[in-house]
PDB file of N, CA and C in Angstrom:
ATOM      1  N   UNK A   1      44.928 -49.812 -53.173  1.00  0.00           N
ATOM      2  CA  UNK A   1      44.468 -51.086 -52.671  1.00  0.00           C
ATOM      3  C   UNK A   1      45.392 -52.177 -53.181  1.00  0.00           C
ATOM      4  N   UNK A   2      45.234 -53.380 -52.305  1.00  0.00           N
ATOM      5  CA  UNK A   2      46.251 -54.926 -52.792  1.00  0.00           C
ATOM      6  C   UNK A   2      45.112 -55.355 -53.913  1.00  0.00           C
ATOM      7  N   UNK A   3      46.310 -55.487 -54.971  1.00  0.00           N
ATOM      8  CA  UNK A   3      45.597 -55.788 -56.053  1.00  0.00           C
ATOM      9  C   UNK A   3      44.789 -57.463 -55.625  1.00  0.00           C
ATOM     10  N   UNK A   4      44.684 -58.018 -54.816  1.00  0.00           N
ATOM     11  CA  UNK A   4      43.917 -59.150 -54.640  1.00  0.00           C
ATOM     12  C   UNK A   4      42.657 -58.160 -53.616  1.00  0.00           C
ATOM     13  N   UNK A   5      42.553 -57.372 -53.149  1.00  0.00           N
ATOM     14  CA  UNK A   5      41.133 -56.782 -52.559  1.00  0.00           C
ATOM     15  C   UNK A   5      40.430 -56.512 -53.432  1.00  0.00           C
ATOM     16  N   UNK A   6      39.441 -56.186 -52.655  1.00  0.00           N
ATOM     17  CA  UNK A   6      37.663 -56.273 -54.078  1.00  0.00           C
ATOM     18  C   UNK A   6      37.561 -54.728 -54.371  1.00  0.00           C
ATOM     19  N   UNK A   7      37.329 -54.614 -55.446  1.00  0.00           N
ATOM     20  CA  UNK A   7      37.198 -53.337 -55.860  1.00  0.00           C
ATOM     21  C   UNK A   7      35.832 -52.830 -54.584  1.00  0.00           C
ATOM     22  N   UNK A   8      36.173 -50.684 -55.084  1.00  0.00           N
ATOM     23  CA  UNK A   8      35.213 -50.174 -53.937  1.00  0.00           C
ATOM     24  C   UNK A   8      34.047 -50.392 -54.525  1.00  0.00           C
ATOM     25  N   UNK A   9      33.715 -50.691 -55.627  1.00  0.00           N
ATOM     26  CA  UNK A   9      32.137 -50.753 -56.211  1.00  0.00           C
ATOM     27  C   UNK A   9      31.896 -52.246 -55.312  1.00  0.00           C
ATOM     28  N   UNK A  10      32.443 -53.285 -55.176  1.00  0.00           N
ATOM     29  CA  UNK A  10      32.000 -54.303 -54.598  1.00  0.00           C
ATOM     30  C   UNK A  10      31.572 -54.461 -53.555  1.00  0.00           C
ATOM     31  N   UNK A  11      32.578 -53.412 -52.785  1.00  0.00           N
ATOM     32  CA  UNK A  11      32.621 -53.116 -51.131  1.00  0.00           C
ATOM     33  C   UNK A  11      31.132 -53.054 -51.106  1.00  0.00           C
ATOM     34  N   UNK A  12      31.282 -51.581 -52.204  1.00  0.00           N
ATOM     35  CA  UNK A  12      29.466 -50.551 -51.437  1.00  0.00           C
ATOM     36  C   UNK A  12      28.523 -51.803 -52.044  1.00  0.00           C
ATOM     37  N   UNK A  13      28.445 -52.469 -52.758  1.00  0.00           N
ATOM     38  CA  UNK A  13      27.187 -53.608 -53.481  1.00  0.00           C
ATOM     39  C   UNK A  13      26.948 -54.489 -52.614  1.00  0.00           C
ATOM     40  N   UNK A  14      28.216 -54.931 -51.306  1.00  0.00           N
ATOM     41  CA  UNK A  14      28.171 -56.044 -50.688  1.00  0.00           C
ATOM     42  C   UNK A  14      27.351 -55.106 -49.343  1.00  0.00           C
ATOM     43  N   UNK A  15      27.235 -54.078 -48.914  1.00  0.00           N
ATOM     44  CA  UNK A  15      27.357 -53.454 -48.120  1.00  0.00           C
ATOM     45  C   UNK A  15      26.012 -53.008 -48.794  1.00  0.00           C
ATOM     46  N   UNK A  16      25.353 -53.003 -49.596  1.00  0.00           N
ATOM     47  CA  UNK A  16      23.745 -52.273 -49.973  1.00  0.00           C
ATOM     48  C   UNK A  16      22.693 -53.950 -49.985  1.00  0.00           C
ATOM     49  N   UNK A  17      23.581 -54.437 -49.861  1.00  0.00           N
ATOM     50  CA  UNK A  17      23.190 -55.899 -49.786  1.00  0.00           C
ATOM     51  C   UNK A  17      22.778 -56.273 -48.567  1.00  0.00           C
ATOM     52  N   UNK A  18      23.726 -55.830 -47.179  1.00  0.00           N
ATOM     53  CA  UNK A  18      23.642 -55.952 -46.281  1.00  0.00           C
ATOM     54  C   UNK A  18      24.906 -57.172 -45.772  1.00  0.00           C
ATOM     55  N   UNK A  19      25.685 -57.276 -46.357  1.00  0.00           N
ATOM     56  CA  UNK A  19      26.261 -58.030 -46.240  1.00  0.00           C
ATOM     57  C   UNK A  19      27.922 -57.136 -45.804  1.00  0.00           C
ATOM     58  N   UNK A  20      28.591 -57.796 -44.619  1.00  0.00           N
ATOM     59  CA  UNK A  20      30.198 -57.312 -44.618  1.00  0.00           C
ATOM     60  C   UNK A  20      30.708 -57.489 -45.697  1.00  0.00           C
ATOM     61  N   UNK A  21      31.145 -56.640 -46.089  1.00  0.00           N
ATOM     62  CA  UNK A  21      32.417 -56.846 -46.700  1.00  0.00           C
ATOM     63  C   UNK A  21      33.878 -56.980 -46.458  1.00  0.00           C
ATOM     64  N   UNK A  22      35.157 -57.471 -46.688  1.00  0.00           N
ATOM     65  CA  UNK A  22      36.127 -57.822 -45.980  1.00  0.00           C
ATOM     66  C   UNK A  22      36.694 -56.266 -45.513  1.00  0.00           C
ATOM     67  N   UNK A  23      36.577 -54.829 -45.629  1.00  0.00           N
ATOM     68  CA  UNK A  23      36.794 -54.134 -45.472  1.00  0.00           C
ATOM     69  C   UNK A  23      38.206 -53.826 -46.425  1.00  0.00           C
ATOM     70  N   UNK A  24      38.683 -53.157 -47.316  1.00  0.00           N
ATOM     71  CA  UNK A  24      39.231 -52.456 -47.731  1.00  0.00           C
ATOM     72  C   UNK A  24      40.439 -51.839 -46.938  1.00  0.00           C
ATOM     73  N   UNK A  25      41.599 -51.814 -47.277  1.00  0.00           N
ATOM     74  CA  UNK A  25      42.672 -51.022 -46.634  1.00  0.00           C
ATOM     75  C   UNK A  25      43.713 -50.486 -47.339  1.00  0.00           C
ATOM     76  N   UNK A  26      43.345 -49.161 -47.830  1.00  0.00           N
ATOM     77  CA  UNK A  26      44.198 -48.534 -48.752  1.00  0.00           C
ATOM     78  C   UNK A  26      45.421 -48.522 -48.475  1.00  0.00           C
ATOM     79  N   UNK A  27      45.996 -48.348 -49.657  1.00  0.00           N
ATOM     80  CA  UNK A  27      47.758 -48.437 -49.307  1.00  0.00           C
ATOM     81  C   UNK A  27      47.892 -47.082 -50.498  1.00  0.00           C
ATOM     82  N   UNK A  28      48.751 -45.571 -49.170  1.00  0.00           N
ATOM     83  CA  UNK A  28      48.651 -44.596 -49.952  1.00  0.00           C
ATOM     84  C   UNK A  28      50.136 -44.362 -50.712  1.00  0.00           C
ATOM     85  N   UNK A  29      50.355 -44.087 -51.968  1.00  0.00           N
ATOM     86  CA  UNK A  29      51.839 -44.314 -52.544  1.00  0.00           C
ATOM     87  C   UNK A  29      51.950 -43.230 -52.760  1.00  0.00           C
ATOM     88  N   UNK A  30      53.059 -42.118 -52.181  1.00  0.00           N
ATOM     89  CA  UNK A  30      53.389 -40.507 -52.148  1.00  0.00           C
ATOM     90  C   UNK A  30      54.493 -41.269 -53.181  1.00  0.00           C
ATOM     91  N   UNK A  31      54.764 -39.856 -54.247  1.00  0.00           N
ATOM     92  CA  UNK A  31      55.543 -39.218 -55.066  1.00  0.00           C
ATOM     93  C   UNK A  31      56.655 -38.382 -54.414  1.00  0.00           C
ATOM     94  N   UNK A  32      57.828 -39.011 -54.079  1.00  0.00           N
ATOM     95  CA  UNK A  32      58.563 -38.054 -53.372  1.00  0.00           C
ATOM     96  C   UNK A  32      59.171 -36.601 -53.559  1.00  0.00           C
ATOM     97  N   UNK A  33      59.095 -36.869 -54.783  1.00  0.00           N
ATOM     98  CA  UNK A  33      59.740 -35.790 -56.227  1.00  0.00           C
ATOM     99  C   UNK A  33      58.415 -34.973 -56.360  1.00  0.00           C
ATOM    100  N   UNK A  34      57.247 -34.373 -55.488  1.00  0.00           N
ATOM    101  CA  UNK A  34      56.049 -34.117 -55.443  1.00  0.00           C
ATOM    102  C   UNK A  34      56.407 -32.451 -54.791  1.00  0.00           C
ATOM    103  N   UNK A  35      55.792 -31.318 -55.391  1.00  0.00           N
ATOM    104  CA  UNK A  35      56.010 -30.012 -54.353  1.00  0.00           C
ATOM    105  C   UNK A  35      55.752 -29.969 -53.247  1.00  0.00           C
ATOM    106  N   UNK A  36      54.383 -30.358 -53.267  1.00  0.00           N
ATOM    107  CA  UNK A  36      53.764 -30.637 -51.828  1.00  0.00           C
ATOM    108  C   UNK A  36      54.717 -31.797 -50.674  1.00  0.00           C
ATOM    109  N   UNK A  37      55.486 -32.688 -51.121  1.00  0.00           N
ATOM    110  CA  UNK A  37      56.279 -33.298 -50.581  1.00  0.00           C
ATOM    111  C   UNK A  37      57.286 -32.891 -50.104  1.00  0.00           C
ATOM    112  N   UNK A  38      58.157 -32.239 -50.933  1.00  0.00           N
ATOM    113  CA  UNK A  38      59.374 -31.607 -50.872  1.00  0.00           C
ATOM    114  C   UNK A  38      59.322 -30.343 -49.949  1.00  0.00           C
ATOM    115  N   UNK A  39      58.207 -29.523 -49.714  1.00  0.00           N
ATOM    116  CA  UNK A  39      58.223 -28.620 -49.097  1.00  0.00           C
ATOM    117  C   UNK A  39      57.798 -29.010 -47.615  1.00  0.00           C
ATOM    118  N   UNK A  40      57.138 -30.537 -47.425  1.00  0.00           N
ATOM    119  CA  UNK A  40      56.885 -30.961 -46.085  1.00  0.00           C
ATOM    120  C   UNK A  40      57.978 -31.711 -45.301  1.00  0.00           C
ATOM    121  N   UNK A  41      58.877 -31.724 -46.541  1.00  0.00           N
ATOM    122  CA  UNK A  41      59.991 -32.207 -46.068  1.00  0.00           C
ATOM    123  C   UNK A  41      60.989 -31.118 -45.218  1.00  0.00           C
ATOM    124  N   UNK A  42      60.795 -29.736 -45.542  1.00  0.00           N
ATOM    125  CA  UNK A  42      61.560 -28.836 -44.641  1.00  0.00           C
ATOM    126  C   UNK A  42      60.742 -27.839 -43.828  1.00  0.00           C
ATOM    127  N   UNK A  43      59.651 -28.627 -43.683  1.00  0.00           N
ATOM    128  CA  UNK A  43      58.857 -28.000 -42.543  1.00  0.00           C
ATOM    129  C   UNK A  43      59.070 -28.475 -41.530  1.00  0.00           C
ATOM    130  N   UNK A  44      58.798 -27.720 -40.176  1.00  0.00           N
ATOM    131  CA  UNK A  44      59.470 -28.295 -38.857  1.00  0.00           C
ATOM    132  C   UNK A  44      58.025 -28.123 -38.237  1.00  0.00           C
ATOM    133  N   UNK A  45      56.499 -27.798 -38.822  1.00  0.00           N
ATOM    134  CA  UNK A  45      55.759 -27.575 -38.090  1.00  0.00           C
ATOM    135  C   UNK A  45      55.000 -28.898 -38.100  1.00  0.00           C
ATOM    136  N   UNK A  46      54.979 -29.337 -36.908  1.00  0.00           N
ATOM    137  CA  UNK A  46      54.423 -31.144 -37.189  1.00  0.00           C
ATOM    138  C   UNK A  46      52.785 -30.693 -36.985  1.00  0.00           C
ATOM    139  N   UNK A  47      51.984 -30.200 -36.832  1.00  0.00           N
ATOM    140  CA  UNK A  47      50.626 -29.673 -36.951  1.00  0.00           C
ATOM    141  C   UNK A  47      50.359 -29.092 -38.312  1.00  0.00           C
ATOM    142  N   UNK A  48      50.864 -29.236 -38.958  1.00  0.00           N
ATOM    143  CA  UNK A  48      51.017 -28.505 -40.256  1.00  0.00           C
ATOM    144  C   UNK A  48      51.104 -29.897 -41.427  1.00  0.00           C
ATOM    145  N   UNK A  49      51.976 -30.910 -40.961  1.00  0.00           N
ATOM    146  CA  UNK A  49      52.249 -31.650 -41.694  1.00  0.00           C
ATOM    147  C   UNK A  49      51.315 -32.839 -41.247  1.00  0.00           C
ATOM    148  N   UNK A  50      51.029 -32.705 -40.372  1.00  0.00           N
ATOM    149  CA  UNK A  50      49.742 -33.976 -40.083  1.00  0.00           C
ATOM    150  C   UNK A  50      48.574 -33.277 -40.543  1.00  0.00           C
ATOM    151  N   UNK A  51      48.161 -31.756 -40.835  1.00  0.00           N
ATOM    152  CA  UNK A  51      46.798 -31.652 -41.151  1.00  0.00           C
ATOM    153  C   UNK A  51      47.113 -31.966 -42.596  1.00  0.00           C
ATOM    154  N   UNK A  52      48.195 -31.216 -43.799  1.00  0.00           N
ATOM    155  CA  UNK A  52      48.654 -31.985 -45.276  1.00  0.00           C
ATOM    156  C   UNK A  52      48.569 -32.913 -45.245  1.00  0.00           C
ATOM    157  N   UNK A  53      49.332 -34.051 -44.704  1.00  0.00           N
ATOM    158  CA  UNK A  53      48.765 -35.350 -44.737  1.00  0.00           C
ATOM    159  C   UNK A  53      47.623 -36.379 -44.729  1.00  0.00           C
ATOM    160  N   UNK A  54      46.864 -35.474 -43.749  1.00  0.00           N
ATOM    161  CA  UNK A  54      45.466 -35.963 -43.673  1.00  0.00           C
ATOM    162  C   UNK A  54      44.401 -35.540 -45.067  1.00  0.00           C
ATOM    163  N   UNK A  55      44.384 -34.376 -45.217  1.00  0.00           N
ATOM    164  CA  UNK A  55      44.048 -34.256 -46.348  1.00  0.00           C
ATOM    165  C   UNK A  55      44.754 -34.348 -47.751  1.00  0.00           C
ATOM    166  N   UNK A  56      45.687 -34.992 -48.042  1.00  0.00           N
ATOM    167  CA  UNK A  56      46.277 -35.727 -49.369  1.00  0.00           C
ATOM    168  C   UNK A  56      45.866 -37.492 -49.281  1.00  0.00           C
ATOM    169  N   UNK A  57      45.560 -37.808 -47.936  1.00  0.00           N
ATOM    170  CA  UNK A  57      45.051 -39.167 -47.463  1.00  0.00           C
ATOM    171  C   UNK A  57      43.474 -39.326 -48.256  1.00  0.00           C
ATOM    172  N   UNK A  58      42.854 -37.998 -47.469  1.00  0.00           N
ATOM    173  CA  UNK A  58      41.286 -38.483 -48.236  1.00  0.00           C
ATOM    174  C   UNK A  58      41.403 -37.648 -49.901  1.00  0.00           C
ATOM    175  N   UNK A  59      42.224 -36.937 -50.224  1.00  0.00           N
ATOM    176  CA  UNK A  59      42.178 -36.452 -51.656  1.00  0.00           C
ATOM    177  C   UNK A  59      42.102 -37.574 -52.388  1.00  0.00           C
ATOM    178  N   UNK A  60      43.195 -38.678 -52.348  1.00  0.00           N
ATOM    179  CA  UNK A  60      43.818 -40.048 -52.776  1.00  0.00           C
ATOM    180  C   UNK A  60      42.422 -40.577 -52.658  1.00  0.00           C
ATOM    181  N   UNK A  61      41.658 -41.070 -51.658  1.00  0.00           N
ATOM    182  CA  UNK A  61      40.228 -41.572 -51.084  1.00  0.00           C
ATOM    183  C   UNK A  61      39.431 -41.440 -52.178  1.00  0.00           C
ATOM    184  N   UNK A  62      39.338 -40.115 -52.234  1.00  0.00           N
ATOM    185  CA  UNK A  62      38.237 -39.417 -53.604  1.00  0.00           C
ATOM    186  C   UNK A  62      38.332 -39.990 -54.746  1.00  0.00           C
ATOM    187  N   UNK A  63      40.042 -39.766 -54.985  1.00  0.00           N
ATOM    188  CA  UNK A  63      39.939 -39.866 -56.529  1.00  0.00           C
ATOM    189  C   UNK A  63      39.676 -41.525 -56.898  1.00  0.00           C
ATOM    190  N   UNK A  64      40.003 -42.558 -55.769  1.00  0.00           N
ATOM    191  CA  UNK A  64      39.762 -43.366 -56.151  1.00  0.00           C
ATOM    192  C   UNK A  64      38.478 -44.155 -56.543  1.00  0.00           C
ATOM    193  N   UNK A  65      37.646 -43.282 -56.165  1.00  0.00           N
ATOM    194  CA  UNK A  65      36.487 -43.161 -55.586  1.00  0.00           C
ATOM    195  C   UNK A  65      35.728 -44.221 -54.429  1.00  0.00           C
ATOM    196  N   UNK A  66      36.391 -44.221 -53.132  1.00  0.00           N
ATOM    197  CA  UNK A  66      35.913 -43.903 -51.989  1.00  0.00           C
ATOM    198  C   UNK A  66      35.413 -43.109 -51.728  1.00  0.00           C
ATOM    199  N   UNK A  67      34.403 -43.266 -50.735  1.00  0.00           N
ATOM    200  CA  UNK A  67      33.930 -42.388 -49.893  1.00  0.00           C
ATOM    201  C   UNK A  67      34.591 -41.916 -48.599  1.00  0.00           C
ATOM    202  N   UNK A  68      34.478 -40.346 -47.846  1.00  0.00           N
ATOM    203  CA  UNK A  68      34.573 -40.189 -46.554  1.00  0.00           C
ATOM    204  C   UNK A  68      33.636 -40.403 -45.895  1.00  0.00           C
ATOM    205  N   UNK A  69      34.134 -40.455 -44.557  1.00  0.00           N
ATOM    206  CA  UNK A  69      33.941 -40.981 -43.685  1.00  0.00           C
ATOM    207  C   UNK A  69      33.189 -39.982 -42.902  1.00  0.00           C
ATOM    208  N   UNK A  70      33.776 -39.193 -42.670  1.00  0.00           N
ATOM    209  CA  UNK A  70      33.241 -37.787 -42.296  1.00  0.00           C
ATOM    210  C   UNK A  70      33.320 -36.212 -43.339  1.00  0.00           C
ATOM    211  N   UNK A  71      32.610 -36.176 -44.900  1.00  0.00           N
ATOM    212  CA  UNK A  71      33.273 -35.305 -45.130  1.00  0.00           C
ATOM    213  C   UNK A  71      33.330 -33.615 -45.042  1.00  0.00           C
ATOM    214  N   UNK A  72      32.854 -33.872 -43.857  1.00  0.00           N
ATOM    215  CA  UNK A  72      32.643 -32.286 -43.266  1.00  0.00           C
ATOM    216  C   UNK A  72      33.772 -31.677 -42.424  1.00  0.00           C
ATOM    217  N   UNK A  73      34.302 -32.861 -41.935  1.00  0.00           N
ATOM    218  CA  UNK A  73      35.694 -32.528 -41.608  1.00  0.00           C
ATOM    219  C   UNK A  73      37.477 -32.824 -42.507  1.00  0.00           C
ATOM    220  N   UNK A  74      36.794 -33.397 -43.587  1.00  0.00           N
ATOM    221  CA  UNK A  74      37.825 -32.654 -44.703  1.00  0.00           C
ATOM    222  C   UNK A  74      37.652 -31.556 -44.964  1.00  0.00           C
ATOM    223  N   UNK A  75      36.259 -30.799 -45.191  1.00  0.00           N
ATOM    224  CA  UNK A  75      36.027 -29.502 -45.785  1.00  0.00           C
ATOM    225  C   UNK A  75      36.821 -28.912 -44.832  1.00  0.00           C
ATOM    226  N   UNK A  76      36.575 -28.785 -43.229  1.00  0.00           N
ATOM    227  CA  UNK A  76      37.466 -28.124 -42.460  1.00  0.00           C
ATOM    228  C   UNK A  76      39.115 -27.931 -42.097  1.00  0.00           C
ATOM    229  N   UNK A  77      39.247 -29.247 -42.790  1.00  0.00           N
ATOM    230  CA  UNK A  77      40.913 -29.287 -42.774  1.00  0.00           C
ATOM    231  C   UNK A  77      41.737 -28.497 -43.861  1.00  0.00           C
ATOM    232  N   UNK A  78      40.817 -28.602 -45.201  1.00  0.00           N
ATOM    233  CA  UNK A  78      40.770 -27.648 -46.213  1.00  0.00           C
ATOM    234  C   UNK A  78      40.918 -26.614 -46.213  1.00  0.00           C
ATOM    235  N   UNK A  79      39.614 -25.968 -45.496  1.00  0.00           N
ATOM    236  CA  UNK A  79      39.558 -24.392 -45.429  1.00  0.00           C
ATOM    237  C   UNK A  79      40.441 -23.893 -44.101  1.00  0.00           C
ATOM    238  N   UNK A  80      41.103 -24.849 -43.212  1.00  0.00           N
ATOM    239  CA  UNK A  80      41.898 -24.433 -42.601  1.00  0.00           C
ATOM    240  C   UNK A  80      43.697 -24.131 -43.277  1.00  0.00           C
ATOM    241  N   UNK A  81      43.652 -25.021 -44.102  1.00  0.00           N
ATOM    242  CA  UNK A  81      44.838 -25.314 -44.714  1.00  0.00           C
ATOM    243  C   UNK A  81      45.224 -24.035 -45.645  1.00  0.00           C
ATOM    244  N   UNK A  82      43.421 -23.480 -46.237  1.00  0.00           N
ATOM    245  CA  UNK A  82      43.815 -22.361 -47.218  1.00  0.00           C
ATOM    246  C   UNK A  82      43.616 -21.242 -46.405  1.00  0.00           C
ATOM    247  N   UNK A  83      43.452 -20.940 -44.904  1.00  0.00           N
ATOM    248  CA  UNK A  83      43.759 -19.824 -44.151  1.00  0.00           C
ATOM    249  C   UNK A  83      44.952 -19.656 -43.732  1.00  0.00           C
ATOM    250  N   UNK A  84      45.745 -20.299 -43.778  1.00  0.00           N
ATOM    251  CA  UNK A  84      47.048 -19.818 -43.446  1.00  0.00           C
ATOM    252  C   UNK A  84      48.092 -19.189 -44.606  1.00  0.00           C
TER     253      UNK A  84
END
């Protein structure tokens, strides 16, 4: 997040309140020097690298502690990711 946005505890307080909040817009910062990076870097499968991406997007989400949005379809991007 821009360090001038409201923390996510504020978001959800303004939002149990009933009130908008300005909405939040993460800004995700990849490690280029990262395995998971480096190896998406010589992948040519672009279905492959948009489902990694998507789920290193809401991993980042989590730890910050956000919530998903849907998280039944992370679980699926997951357990798709560890079937291959």
């Amino acid at each position: 997040m821009d360090e001038n946005d409201p923390g996510i505890q504020m978001e959800r307080m303004m939002r149990a309140m009933g009130q908008a909040g300005p909405g939040i817009k993460p800004i995700l910062e990849i490690n280029g020097d990262h395995a998971i990076v480096k190896t998406l870097e010589s992948c040519s499968d672009e279905s492959y690298i948009a489902d990694v991406s998507e789920v290193l997007f809401d991993q980042a989400l989590l730890v910050s502690g956000a919530e998903l949005k849907d998280p039944m379809e992370f679980v699926k991007a997951v357990n798709k990711l560890l079937s291959k």
